[in-house]
PDB file of N, CA and C in Angstrom:
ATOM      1  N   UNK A   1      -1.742  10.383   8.464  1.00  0.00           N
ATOM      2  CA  UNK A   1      -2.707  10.106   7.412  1.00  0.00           C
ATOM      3  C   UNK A   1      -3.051   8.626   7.464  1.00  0.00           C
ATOM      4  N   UNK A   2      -4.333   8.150   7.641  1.00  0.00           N
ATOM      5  CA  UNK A   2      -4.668   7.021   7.775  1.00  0.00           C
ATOM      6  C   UNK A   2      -4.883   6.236   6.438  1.00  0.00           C
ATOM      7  N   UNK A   3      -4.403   4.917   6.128  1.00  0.00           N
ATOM      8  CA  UNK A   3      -5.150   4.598   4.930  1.00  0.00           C
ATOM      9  C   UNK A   3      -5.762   3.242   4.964  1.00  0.00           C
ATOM     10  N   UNK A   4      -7.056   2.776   5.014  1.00  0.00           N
ATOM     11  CA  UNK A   4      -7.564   1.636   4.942  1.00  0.00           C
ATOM     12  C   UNK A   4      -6.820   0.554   4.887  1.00  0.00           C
ATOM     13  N   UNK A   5      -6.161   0.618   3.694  1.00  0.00           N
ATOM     14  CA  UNK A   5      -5.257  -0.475   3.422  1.00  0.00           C
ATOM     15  C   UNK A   5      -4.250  -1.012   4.189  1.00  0.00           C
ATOM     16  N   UNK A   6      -3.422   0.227   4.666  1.00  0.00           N
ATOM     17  CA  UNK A   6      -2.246  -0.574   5.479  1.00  0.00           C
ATOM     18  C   UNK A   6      -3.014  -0.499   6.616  1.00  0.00           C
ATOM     19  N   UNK A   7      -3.966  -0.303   7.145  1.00  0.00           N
ATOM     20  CA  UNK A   7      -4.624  -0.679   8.859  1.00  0.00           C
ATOM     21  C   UNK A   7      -4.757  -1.977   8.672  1.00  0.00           C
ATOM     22  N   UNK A   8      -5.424  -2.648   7.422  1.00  0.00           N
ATOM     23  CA  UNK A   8      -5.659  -3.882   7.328  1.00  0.00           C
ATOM     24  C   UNK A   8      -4.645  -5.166   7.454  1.00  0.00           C
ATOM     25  N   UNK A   9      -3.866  -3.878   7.100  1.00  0.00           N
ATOM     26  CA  UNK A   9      -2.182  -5.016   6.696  1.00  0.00           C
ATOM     27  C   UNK A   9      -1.672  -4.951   8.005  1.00  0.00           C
ATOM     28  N   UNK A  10      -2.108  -3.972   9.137  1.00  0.00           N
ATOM     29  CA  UNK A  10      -1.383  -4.149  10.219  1.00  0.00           C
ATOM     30  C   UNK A  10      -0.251  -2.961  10.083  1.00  0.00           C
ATOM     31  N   UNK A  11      -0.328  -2.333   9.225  1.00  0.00           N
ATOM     32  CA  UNK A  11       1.386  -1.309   8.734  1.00  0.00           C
ATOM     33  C   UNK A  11       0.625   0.157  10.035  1.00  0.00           C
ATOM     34  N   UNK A  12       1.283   0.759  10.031  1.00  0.00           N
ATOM     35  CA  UNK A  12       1.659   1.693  10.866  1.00  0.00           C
ATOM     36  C   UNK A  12       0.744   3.131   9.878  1.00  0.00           C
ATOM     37  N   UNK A  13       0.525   3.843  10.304  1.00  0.00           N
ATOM     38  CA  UNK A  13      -0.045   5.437   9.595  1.00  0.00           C
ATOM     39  C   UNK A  13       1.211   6.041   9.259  1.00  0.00           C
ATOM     40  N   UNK A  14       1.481   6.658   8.180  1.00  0.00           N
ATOM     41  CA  UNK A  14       2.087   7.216   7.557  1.00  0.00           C
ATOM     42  C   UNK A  14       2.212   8.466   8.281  1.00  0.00           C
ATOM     43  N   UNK A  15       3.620   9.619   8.632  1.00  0.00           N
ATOM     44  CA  UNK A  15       3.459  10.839   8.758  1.00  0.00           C
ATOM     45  C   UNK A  15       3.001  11.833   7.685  1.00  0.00           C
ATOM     46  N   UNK A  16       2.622  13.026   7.776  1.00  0.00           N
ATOM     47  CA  UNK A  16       3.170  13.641   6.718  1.00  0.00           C
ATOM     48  C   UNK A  16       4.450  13.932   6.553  1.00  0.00           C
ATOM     49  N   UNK A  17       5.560  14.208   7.179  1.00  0.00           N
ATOM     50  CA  UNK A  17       6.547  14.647   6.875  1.00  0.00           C
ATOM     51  C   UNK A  17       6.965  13.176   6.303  1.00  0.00           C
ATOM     52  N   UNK A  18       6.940  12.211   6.527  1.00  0.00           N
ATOM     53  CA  UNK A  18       7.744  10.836   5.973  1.00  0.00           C
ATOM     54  C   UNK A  18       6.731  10.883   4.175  1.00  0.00           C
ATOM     55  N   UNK A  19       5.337  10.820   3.936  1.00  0.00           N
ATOM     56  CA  UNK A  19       4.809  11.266   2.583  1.00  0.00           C
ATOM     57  C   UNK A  19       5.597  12.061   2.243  1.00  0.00           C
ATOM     58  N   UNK A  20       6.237  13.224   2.701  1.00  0.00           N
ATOM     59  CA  UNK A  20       6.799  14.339   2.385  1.00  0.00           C
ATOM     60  C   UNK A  20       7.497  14.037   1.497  1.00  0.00           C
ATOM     61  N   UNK A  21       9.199  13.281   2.077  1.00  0.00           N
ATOM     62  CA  UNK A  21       9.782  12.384   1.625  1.00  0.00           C
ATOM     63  C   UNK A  21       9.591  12.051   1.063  1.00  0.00           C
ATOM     64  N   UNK A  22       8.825  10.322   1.141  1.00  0.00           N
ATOM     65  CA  UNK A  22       8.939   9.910   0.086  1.00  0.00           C
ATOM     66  C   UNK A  22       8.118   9.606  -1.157  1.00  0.00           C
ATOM     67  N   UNK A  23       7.244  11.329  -1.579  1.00  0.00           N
ATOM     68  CA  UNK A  23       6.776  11.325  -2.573  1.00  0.00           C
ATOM     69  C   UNK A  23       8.000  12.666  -2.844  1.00  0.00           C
ATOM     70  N   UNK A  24       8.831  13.154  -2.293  1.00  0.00           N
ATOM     71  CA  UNK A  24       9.678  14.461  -3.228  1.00  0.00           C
ATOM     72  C   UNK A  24       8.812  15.323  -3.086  1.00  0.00           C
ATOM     73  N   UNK A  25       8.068  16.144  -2.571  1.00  0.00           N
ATOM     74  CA  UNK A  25       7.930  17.203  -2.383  1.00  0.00           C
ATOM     75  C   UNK A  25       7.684  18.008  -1.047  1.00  0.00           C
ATOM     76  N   UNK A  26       7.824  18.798  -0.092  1.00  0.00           N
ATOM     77  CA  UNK A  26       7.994  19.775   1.212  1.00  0.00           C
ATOM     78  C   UNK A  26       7.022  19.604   2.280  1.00  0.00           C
ATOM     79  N   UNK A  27       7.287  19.491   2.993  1.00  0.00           N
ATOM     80  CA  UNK A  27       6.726  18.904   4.364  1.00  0.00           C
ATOM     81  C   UNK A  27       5.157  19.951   4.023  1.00  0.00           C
ATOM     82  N   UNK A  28       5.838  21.542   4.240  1.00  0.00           N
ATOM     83  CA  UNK A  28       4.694  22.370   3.679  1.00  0.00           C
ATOM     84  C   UNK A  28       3.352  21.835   2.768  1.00  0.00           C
ATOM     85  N   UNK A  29       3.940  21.170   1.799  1.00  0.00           N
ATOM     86  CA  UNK A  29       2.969  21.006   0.511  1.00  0.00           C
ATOM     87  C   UNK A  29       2.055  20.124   0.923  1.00  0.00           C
ATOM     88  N   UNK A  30       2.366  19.073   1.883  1.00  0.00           N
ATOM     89  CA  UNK A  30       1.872  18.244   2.456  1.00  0.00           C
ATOM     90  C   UNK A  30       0.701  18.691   3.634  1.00  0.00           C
ATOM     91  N   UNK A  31       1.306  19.730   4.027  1.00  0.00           N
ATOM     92  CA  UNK A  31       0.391  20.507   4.840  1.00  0.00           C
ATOM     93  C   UNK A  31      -0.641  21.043   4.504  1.00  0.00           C
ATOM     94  N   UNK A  32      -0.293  21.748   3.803  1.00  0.00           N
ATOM     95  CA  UNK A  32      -0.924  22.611   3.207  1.00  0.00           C
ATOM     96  C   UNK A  32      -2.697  21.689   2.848  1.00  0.00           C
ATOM     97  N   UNK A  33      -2.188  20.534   2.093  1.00  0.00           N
ATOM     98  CA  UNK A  33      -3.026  19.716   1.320  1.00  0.00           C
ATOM     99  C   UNK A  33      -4.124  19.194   2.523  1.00  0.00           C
ATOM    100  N   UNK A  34      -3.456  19.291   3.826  1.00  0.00           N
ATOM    101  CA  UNK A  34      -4.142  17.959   4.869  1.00  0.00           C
ATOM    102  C   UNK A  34      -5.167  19.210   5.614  1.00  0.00           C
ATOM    103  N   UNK A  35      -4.994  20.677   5.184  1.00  0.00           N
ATOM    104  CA  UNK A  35      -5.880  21.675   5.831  1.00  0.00           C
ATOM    105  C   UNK A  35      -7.433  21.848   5.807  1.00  0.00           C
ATOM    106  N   UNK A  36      -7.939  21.914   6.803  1.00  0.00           N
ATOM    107  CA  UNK A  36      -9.941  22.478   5.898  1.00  0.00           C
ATOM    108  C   UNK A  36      -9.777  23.263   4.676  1.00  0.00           C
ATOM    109  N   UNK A  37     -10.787  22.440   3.717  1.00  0.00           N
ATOM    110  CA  UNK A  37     -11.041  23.362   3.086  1.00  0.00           C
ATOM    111  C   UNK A  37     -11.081  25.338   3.258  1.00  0.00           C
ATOM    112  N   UNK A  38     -11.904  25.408   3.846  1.00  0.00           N
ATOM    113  CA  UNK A  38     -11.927  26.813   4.247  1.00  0.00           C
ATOM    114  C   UNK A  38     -10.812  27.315   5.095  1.00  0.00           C
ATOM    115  N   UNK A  39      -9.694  26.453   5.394  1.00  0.00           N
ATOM    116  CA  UNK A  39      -8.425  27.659   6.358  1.00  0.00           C
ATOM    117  C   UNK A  39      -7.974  28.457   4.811  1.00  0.00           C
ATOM    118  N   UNK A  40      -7.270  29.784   4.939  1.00  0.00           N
ATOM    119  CA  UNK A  40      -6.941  30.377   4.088  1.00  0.00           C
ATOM    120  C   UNK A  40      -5.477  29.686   3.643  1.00  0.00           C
ATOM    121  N   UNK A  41      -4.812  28.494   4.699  1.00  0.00           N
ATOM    122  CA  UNK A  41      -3.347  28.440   4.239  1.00  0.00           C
ATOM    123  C   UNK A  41      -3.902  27.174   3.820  1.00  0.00           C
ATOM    124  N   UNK A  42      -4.968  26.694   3.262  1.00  0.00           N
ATOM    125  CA  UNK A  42      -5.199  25.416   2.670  1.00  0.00           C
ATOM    126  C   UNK A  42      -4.234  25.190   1.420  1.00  0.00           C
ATOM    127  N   UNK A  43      -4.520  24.668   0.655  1.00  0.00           N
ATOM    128  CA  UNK A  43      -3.899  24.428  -0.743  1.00  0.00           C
ATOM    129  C   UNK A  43      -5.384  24.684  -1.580  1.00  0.00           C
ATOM    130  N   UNK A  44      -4.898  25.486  -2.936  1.00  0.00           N
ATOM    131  CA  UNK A  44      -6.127  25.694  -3.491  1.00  0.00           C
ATOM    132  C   UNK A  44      -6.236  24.677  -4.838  1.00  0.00           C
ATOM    133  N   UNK A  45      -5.362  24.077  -4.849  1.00  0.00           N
ATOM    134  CA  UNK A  45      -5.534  22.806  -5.817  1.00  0.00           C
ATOM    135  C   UNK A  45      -4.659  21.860  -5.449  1.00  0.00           C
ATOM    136  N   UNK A  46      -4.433  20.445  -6.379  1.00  0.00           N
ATOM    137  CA  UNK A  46      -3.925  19.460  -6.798  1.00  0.00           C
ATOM    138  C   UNK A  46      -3.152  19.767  -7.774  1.00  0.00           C
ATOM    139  N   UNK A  47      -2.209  19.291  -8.277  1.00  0.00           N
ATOM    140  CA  UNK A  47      -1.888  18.957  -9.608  1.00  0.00           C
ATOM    141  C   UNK A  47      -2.241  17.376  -9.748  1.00  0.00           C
ATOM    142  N   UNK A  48      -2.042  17.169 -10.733  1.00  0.00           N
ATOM    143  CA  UNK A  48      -2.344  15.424 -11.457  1.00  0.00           C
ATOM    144  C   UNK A  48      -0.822  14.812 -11.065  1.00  0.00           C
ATOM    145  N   UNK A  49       0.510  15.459 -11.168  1.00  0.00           N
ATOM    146  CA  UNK A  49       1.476  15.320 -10.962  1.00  0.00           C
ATOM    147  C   UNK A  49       2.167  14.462  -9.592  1.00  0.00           C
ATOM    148  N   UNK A  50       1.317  15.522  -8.416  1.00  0.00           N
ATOM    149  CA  UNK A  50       1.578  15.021  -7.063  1.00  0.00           C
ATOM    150  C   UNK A  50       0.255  14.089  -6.720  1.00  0.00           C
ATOM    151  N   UNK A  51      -0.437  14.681  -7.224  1.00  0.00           N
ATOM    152  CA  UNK A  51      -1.663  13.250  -6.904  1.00  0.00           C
ATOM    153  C   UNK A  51      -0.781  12.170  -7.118  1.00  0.00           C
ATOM    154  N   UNK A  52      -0.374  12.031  -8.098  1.00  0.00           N
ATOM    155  CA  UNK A  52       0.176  10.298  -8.641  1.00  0.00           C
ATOM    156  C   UNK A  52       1.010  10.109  -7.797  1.00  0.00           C
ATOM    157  N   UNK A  53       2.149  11.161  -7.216  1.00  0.00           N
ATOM    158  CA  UNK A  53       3.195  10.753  -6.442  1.00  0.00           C
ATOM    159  C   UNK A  53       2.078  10.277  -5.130  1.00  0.00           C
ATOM    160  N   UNK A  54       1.496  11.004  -4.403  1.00  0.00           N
ATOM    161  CA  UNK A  54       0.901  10.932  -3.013  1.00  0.00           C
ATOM    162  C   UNK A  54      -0.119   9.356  -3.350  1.00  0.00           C
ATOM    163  N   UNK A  55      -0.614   8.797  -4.416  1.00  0.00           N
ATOM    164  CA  UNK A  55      -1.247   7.469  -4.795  1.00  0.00           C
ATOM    165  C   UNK A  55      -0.265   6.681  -4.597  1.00  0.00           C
ATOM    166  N   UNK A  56       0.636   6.968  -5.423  1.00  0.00           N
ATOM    167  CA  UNK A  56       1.595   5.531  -5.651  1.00  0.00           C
ATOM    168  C   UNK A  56       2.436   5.509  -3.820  1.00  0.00           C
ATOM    169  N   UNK A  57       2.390   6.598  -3.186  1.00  0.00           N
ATOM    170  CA  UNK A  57       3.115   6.614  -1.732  1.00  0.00           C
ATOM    171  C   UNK A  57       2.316   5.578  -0.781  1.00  0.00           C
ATOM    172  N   UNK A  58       1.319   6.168  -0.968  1.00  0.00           N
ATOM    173  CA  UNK A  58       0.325   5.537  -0.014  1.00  0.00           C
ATOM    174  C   UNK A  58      -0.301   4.357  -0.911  1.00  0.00           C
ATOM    175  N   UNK A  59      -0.080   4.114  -2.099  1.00  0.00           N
ATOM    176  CA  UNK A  59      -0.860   2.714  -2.282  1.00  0.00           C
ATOM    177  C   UNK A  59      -2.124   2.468  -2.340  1.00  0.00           C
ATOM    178  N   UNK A  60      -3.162   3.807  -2.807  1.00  0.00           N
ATOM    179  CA  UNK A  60      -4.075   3.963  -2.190  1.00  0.00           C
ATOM    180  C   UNK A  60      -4.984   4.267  -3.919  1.00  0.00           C
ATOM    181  N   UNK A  61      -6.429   4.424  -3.771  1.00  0.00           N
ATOM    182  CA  UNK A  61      -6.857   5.185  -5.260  1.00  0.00           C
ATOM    183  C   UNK A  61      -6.840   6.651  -5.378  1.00  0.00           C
ATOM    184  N   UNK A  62      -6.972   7.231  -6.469  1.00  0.00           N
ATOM    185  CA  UNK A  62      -7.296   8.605  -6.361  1.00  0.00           C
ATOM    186  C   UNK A  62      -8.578   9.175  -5.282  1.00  0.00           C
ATOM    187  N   UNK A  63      -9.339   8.126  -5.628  1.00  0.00           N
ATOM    188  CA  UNK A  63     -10.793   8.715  -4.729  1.00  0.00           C
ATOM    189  C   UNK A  63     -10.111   8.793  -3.260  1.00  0.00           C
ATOM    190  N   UNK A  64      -9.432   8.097  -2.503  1.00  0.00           N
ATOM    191  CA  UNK A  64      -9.424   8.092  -1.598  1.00  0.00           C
ATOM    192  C   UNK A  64      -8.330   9.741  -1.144  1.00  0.00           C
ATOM    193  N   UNK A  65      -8.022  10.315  -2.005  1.00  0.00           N
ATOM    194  CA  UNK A  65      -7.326  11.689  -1.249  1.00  0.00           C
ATOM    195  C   UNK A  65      -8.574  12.852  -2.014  1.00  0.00           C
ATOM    196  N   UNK A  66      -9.367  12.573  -2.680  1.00  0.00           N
ATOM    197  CA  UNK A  66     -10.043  13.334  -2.995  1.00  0.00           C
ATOM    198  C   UNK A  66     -11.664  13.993  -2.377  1.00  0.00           C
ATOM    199  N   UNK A  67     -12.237  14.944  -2.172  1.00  0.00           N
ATOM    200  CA  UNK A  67     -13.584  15.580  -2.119  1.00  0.00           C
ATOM    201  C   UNK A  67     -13.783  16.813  -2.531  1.00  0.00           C
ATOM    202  N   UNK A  68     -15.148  16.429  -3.684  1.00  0.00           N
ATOM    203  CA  UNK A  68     -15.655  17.394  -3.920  1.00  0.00           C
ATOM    204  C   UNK A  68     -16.635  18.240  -3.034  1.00  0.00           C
ATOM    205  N   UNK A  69     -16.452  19.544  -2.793  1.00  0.00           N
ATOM    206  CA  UNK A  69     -16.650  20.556  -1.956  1.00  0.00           C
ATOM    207  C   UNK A  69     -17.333  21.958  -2.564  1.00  0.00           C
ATOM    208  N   UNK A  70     -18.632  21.374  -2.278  1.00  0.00           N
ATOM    209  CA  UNK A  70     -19.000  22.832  -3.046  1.00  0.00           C
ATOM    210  C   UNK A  70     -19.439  24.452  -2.555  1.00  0.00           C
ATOM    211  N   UNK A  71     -18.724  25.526  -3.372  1.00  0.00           N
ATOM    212  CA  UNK A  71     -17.945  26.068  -3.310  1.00  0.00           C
ATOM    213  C   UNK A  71     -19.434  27.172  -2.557  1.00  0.00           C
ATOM    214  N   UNK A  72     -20.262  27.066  -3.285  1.00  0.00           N
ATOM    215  CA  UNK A  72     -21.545  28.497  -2.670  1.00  0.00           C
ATOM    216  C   UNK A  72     -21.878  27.988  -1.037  1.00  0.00           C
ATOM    217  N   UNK A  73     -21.296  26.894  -1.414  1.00  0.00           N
ATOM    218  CA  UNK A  73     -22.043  26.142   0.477  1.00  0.00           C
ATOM    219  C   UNK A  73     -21.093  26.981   1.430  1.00  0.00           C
ATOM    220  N   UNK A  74     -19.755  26.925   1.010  1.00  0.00           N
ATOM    221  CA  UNK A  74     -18.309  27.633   1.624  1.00  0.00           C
ATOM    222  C   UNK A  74     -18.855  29.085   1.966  1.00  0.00           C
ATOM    223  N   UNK A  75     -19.035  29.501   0.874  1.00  0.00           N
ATOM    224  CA  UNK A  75     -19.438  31.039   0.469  1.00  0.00           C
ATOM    225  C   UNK A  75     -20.461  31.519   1.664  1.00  0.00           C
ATOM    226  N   UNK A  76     -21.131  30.584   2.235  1.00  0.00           N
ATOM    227  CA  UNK A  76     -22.218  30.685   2.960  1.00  0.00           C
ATOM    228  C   UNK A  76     -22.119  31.262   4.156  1.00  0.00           C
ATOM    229  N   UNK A  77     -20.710  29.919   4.836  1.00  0.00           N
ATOM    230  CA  UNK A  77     -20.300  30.429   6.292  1.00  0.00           C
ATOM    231  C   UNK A  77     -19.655  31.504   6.901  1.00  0.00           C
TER     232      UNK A  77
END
């Protein structure tokens, strides 16, 4: 997972399995989250909960793990 910030700083890309860590929750969940929209093993939400953990991990804003994706466009393909 790339994040603007630490490229700038020179820091290294984060794994997911190391986010995994060290936000506390399953390598899976992490997966899950980093999928296309449209794979069926995507994640079908967020909580507000792990957002904050996966922000405060990466150091990063909310906008930056977020897109809105709309849903009839999906429906389409």
């Amino acid at each position: 997972m790339s994040n603007p910030r630490r490229a700038e700083a020179g820091e290294k890309p984060i794994t997911m399995n190391s986010l995994a860590v060290a936000a506390g929750v399953s390598a899976t969940t992490i997966t899950r989250l980093a999928r296309p929209v449209d794979d069926q093993k995507a994640a079908s939400a967020l909580s507000l909960d792990l957002a904050s953990k996966i922000v405060m991990v990466l150091d990063c804003g909310i906008e930056d793990l977020l897109e809105v994706v709309d849903e009839k466009l999906l429906n389409r393909q």
